[in-house]
PDB file of N, CA and C in Angstrom:
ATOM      1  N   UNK A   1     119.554 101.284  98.220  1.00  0.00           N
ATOM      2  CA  UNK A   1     118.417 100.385  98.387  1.00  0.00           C
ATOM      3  C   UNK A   1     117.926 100.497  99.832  1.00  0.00           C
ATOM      4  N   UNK A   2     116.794 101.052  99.850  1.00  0.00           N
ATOM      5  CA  UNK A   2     116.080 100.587 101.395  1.00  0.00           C
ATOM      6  C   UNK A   2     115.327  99.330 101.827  1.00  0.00           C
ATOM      7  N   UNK A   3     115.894  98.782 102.854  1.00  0.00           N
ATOM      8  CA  UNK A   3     115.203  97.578 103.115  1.00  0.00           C
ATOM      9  C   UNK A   3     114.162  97.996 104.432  1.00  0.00           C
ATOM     10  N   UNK A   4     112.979  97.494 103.758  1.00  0.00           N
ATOM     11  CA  UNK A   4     112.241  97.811 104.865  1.00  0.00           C
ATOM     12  C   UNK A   4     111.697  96.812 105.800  1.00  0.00           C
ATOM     13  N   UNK A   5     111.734  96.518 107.379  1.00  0.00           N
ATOM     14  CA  UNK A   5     111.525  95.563 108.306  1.00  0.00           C
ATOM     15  C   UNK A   5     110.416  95.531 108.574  1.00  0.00           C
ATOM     16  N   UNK A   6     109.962  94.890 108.880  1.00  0.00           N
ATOM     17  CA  UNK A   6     108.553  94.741 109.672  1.00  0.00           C
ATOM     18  C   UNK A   6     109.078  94.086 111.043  1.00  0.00           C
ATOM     19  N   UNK A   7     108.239  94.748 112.481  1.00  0.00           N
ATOM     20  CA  UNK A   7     108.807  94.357 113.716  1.00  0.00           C
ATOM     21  C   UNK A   7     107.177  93.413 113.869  1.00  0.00           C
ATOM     22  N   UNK A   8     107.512  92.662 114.545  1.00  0.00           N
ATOM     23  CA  UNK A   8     106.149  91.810 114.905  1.00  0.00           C
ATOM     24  C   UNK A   8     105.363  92.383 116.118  1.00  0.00           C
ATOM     25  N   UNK A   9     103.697  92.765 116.346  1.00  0.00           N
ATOM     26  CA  UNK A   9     103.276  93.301 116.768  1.00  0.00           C
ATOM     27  C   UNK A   9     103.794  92.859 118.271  1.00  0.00           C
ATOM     28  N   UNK A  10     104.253  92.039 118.904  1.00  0.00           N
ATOM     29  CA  UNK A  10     104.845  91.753 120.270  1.00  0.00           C
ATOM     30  C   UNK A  10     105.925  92.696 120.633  1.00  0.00           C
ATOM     31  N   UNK A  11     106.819  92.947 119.291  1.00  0.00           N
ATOM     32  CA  UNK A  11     108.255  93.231 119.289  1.00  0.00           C
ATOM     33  C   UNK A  11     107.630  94.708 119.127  1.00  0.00           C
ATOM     34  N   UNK A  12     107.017  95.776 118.525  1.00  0.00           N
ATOM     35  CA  UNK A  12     106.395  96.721 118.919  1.00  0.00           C
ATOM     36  C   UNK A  12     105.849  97.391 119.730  1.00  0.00           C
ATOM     37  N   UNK A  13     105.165  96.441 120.382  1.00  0.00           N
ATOM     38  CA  UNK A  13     104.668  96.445 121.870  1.00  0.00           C
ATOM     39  C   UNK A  13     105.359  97.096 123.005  1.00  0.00           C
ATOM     40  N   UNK A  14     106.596  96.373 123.365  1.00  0.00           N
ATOM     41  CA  UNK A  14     107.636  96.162 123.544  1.00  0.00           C
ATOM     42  C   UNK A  14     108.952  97.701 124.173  1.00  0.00           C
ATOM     43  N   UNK A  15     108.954  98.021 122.194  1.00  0.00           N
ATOM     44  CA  UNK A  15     109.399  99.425 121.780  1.00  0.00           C
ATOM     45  C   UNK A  15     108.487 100.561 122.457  1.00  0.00           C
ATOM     46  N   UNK A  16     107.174 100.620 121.919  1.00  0.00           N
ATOM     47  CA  UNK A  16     106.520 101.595 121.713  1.00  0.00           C
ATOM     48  C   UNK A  16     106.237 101.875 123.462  1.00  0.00           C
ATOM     49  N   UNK A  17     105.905 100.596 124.294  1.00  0.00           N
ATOM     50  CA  UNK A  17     105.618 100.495 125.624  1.00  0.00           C
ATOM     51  C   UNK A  17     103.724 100.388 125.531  1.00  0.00           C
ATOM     52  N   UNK A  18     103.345 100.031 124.861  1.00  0.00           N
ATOM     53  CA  UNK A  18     101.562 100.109 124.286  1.00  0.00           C
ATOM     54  C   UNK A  18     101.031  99.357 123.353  1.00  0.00           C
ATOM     55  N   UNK A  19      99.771  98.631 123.504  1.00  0.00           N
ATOM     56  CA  UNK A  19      99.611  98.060 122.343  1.00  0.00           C
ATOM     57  C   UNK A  19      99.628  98.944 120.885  1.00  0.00           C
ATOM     58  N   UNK A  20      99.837  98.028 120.014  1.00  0.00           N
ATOM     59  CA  UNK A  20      99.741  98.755 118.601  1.00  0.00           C
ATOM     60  C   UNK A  20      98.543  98.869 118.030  1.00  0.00           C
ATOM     61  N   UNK A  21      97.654  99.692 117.355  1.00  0.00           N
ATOM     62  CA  UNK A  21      96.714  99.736 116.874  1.00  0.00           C
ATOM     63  C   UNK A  21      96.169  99.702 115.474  1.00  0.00           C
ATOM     64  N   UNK A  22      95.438  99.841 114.960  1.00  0.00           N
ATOM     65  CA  UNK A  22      95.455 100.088 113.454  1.00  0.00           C
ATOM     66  C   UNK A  22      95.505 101.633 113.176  1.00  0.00           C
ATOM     67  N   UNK A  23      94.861 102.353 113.867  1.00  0.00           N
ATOM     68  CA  UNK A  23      95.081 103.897 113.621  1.00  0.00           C
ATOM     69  C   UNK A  23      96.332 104.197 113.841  1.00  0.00           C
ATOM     70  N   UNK A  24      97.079 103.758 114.943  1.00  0.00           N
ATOM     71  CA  UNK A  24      98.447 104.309 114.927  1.00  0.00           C
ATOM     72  C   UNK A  24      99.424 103.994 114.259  1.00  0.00           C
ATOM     73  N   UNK A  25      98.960 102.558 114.051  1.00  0.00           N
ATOM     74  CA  UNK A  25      99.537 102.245 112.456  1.00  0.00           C
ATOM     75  C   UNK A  25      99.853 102.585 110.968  1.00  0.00           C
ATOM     76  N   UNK A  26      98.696 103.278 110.573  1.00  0.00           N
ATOM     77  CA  UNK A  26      97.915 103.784 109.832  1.00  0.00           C
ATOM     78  C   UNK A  26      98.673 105.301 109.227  1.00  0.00           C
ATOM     79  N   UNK A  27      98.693 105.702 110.652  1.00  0.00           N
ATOM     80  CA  UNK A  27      99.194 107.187 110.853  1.00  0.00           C
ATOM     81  C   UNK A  27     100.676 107.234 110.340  1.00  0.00           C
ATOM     82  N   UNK A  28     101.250 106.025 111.410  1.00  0.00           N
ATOM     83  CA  UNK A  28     103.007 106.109 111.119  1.00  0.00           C
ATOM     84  C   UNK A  28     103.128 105.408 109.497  1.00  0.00           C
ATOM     85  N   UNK A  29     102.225 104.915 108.863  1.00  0.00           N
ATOM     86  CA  UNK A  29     102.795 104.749 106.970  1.00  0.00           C
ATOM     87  C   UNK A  29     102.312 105.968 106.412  1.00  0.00           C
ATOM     88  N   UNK A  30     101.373 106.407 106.670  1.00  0.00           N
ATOM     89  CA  UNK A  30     100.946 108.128 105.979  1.00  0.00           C
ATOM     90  C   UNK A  30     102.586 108.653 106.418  1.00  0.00           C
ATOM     91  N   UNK A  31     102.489 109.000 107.588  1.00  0.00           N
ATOM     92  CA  UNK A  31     103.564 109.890 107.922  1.00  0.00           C
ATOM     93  C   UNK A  31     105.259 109.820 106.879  1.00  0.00           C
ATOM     94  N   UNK A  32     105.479 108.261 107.032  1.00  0.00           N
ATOM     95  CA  UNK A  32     106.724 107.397 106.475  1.00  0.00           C
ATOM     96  C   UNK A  32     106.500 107.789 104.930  1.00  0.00           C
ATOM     97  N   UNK A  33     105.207 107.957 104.333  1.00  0.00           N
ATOM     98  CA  UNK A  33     105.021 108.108 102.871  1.00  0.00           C
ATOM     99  C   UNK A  33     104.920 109.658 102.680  1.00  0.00           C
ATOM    100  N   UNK A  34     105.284 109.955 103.468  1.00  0.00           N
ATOM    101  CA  UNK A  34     105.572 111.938 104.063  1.00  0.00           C
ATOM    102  C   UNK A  34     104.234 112.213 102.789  1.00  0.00           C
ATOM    103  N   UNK A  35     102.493 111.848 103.025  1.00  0.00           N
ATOM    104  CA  UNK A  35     101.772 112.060 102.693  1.00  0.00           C
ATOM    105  C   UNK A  35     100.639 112.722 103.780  1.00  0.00           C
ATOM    106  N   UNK A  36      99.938 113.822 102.602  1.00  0.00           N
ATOM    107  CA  UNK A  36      99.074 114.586 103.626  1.00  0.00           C
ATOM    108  C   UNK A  36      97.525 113.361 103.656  1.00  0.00           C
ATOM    109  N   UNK A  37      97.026 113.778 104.584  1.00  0.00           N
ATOM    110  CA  UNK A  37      95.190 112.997 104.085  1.00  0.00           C
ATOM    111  C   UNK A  37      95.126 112.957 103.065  1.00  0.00           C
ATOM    112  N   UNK A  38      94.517 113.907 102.145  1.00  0.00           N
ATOM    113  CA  UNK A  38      94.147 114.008 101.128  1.00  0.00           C
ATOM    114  C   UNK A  38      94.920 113.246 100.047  1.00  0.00           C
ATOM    115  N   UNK A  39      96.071 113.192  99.981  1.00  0.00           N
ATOM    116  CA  UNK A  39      97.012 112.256  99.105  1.00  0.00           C
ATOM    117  C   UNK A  39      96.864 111.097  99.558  1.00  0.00           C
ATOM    118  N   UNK A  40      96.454 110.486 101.123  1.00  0.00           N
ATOM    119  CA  UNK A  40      96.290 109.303 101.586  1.00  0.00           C
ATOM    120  C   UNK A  40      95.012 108.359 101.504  1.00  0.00           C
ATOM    121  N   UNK A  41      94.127 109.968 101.428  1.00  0.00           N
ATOM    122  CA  UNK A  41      92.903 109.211 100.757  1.00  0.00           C
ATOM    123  C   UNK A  41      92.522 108.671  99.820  1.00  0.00           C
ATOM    124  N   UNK A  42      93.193 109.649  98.796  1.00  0.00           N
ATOM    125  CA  UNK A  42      93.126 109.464  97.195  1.00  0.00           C
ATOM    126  C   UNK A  42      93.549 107.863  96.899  1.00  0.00           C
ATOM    127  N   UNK A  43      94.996 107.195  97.626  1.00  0.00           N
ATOM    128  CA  UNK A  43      95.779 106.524  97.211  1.00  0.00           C
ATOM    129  C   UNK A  43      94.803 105.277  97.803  1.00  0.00           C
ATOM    130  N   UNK A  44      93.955 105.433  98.659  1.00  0.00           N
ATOM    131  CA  UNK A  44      93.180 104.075  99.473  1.00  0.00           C
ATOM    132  C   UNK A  44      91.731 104.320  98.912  1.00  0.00           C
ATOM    133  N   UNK A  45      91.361 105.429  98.235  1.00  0.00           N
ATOM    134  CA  UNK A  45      90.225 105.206  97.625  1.00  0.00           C
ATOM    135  C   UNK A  45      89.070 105.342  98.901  1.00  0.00           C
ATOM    136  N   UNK A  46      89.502 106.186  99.961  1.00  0.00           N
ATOM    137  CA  UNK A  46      88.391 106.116 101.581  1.00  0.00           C
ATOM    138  C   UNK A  46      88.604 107.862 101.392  1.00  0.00           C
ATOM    139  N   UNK A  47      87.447 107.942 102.207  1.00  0.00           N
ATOM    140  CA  UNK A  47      87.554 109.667 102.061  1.00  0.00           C
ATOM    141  C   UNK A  47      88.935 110.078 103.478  1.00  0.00           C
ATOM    142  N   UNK A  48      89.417 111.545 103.445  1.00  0.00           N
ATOM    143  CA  UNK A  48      89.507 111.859 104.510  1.00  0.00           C
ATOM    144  C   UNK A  48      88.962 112.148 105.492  1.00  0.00           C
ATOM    145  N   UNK A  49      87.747 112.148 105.767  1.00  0.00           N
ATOM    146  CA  UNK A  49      87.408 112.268 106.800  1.00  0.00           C
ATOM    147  C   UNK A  49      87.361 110.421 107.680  1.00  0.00           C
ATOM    148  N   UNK A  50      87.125 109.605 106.593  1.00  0.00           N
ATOM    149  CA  UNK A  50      87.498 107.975 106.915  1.00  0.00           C
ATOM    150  C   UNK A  50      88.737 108.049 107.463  1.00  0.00           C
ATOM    151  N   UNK A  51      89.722 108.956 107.081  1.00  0.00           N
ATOM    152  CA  UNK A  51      91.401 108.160 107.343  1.00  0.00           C
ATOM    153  C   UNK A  51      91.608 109.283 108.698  1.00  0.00           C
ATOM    154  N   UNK A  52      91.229 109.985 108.475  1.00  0.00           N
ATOM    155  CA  UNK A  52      91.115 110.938 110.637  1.00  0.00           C
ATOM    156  C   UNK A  52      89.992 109.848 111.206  1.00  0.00           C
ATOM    157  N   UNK A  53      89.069 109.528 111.044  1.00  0.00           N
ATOM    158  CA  UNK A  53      88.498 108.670 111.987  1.00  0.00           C
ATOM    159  C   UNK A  53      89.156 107.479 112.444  1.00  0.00           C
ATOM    160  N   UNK A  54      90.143 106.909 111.460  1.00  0.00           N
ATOM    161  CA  UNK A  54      90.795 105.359 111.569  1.00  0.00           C
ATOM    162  C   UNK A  54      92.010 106.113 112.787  1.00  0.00           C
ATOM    163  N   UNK A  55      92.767 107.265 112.593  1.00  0.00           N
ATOM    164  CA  UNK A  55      93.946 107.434 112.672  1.00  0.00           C
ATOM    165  C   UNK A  55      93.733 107.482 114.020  1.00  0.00           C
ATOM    166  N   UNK A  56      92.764 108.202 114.576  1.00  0.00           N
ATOM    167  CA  UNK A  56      92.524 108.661 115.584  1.00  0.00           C
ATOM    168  C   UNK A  56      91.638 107.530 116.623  1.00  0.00           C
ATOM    169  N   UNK A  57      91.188 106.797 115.813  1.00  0.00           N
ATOM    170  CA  UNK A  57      90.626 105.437 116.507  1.00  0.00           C
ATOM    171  C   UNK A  57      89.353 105.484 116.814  1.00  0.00           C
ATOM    172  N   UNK A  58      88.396 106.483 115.930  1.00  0.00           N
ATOM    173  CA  UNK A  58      86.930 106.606 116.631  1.00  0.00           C
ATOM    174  C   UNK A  58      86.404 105.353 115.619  1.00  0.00           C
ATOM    175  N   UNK A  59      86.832 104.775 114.407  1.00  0.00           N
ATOM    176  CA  UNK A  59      86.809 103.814 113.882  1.00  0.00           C
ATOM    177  C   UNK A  59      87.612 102.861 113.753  1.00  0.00           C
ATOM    178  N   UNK A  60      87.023 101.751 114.215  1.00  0.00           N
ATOM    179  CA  UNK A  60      87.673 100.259 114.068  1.00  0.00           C
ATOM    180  C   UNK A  60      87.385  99.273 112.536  1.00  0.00           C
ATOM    181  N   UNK A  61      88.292  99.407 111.733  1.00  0.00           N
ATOM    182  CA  UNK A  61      87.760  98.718 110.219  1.00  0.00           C
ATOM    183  C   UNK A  61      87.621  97.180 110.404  1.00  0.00           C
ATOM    184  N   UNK A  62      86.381  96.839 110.066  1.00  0.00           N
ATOM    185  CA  UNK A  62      86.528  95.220 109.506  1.00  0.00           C
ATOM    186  C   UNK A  62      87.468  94.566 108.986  1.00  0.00           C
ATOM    187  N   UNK A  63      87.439  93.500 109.558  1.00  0.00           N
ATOM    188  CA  UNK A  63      88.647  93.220 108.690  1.00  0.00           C
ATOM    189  C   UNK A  63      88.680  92.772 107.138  1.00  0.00           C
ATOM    190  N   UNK A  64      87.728  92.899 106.732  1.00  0.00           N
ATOM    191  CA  UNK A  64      87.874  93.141 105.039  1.00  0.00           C
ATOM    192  C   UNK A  64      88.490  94.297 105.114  1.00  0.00           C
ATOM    193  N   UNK A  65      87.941  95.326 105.018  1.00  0.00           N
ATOM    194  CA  UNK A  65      87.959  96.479 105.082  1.00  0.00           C
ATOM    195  C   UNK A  65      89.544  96.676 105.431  1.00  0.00           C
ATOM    196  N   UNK A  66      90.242  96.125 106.384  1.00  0.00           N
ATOM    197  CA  UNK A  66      91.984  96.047 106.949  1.00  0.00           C
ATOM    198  C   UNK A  66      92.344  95.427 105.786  1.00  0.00           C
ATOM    199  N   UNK A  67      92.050  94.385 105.057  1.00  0.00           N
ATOM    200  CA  UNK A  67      92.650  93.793 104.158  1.00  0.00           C
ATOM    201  C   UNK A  67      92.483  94.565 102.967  1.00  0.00           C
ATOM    202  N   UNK A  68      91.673  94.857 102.591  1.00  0.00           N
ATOM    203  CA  UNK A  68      91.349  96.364 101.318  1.00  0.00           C
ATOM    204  C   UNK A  68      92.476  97.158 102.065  1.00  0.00           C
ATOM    205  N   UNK A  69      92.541  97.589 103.069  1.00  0.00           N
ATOM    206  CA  UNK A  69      93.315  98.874 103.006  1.00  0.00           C
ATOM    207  C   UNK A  69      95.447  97.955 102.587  1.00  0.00           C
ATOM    208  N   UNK A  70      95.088  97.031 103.337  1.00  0.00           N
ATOM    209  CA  UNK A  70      96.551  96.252 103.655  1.00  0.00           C
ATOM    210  C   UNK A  70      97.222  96.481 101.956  1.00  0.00           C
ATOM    211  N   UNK A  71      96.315  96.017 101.390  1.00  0.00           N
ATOM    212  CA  UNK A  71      96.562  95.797  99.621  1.00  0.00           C
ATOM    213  C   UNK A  71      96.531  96.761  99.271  1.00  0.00           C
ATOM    214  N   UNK A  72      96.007  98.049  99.180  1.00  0.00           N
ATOM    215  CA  UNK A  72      96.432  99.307  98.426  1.00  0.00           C
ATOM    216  C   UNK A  72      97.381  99.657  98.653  1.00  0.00           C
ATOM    217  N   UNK A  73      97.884  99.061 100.008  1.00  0.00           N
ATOM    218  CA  UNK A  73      99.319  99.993 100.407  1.00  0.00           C
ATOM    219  C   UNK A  73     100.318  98.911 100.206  1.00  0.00           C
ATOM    220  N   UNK A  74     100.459  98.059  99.502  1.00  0.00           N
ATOM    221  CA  UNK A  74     101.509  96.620  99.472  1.00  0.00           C
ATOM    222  C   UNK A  74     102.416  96.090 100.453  1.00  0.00           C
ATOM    223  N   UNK A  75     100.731  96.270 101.800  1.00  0.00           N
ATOM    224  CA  UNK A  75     101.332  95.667 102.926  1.00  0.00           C
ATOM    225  C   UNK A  75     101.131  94.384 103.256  1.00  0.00           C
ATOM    226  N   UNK A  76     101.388  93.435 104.157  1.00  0.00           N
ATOM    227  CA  UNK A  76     100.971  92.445 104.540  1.00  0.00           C
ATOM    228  C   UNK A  76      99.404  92.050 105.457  1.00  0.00           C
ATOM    229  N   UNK A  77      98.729  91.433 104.480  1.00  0.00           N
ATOM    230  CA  UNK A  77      97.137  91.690 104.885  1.00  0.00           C
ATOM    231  C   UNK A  77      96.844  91.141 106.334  1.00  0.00           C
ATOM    232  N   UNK A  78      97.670  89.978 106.673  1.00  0.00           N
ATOM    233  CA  UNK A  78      97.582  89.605 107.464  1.00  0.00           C
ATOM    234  C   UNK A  78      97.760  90.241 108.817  1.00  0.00           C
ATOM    235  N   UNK A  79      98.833  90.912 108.813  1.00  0.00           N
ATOM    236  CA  UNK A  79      99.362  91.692 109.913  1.00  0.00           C
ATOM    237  C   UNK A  79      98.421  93.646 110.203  1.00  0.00           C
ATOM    238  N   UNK A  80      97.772  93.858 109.033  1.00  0.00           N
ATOM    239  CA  UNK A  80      96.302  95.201 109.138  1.00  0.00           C
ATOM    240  C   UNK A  80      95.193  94.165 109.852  1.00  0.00           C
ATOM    241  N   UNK A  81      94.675  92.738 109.627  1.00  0.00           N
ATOM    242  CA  UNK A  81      93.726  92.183 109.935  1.00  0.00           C
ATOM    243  C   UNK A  81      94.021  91.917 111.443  1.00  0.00           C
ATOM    244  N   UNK A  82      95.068  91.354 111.983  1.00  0.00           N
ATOM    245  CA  UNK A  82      94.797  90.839 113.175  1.00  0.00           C
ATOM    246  C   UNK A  82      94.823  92.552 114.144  1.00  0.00           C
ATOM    247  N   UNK A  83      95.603  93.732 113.440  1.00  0.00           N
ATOM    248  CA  UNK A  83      95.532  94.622 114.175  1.00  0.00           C
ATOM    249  C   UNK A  83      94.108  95.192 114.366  1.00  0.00           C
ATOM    250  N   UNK A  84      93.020  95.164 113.221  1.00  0.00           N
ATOM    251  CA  UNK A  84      91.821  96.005 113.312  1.00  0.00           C
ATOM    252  C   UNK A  84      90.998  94.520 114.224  1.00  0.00           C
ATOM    253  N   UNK A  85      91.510  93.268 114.211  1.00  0.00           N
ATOM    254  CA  UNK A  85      90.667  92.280 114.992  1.00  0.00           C
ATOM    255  C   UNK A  85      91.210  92.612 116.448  1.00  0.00           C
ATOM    256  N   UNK A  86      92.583  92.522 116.698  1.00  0.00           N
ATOM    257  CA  UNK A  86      92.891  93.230 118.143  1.00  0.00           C
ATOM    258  C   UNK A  86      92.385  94.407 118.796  1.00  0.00           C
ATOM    259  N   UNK A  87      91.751  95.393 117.496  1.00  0.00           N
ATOM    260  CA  UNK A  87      91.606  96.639 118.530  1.00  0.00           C
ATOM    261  C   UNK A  87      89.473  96.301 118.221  1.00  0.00           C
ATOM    262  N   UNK A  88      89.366  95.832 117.990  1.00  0.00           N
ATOM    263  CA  UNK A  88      87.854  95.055 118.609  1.00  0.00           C
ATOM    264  C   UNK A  88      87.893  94.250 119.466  1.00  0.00           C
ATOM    265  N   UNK A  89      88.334  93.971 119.484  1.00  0.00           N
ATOM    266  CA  UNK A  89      88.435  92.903 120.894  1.00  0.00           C
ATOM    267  C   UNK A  89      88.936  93.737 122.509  1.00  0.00           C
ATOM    268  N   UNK A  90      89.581  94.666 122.159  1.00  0.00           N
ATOM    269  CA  UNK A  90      89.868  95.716 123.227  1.00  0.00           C
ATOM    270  C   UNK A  90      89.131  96.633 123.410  1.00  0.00           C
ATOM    271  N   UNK A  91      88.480  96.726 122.279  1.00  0.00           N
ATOM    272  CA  UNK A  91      87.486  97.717 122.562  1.00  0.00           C
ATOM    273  C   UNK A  91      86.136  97.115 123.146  1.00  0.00           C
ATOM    274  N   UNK A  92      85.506  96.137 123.520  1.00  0.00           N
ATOM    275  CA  UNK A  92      85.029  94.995 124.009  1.00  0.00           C
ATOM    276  C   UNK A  92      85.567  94.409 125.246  1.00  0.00           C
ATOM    277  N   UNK A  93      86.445  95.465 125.713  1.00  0.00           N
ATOM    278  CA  UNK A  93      87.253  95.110 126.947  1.00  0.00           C
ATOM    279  C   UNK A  93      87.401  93.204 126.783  1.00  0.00           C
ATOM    280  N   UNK A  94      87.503  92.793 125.887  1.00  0.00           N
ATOM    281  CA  UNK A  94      87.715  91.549 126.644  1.00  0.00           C
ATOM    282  C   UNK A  94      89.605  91.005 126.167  1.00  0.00           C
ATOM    283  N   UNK A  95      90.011  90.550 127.177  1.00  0.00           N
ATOM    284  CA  UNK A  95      91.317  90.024 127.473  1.00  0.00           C
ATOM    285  C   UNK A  95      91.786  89.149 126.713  1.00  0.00           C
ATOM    286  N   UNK A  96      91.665  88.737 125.480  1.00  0.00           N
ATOM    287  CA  UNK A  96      91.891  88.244 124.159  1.00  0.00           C
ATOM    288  C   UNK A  96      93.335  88.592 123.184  1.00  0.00           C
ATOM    289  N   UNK A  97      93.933  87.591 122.912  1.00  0.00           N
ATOM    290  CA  UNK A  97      94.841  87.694 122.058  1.00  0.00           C
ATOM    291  C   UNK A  97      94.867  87.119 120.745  1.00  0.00           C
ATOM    292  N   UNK A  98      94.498  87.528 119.789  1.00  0.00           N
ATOM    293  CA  UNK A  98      94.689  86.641 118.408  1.00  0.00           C
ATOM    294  C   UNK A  98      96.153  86.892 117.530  1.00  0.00           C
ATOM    295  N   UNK A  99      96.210  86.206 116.720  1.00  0.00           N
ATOM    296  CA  UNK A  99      97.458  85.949 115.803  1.00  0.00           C
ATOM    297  C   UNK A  99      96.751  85.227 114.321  1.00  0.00           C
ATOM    298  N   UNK A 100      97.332  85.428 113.293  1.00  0.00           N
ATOM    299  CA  UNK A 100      96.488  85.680 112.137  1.00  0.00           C
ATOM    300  C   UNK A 100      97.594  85.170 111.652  1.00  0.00           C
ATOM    301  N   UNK A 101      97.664  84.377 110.565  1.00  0.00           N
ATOM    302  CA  UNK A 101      98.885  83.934 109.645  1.00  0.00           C
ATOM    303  C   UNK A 101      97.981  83.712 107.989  1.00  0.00           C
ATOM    304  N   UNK A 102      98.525  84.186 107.166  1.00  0.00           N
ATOM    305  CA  UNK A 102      98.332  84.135 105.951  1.00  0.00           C
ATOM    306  C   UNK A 102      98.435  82.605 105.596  1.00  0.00           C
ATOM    307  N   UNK A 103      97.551  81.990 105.380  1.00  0.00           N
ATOM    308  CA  UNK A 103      97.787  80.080 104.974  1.00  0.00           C
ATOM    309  C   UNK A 103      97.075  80.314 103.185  1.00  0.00           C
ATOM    310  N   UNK A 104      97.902  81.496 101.963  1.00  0.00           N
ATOM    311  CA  UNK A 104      97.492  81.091 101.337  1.00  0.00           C
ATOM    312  C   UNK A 104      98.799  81.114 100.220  1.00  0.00           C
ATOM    313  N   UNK A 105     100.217  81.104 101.236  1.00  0.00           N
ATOM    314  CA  UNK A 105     101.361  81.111 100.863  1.00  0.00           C
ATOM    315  C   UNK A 105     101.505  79.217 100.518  1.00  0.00           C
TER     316      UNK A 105
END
C-alpha cells in the first residue's frame, strides 16, 4: 500500500528552498504518474501545448481552471487554487500571502 502525503505549501517551501508554483507542481505529478504530455493531456482534457505552457509558467490558470485541473487528477482543489492564486499575485509583484481552505467539508 502506498500512502501518499501531502507537505503543506510552507513545509515545501522550506524543502525545495523556493516558492512552490503551479507549474512546478504540475510537472512533479506528470513526472510521479511517470506520464508523457500527451498522456497528461489526454487525462486533463487541455491540449499539450496548454500543459508546457502551465509547466513552464508562461501560463498562470484561473482558479477555476486549478480546480478543473485539481479534480481530474483526485487532488485537493483547494491546495491547485491557492497555488495558481499565489503565483498571480507574484506575478503582480505584490507581497501577498493567501491560504485557501475548503469550507465545503
Amino acid at each position: 500500500m502506498t500512502i501518499k502525503k501531502r507537505i503543506t505549501l510552507d513545509g515545501l517551501d522550506k524543502i525545495i528552498g523556493e516558492r512552490p508554483t503551479f507549474g512546478n507542481n504540475l510537472k512533479a505529478e506528470r513526472e510521479s504518474r511517470e506520464m508523457t504530455r500527451r498522456e497528461f493531456s489526454q487525462l486533463l482534457n487541455i491540449s499539450i501545448q496548454s500543459i508546457a505552457d502551465l509547466e513552464h509558467e508562461r501560463k498562470i490558470p484561473s482558479p477555476e481552471r486549478a480546480a478543473k485541473i485539481a479534480d481530474q487528477l483526485g487532488e485537493p482543489i483547494a491546495y491547485w487554487v491557492e497555488l495558481s492564486i499565489k503565483d498571480q499575485l507574484a506575478k503582480q509583484n505584490l507581497k501577498l500571502d493567501v491560504k485557501i481552505t475548503d469550507i465545503s467539508a
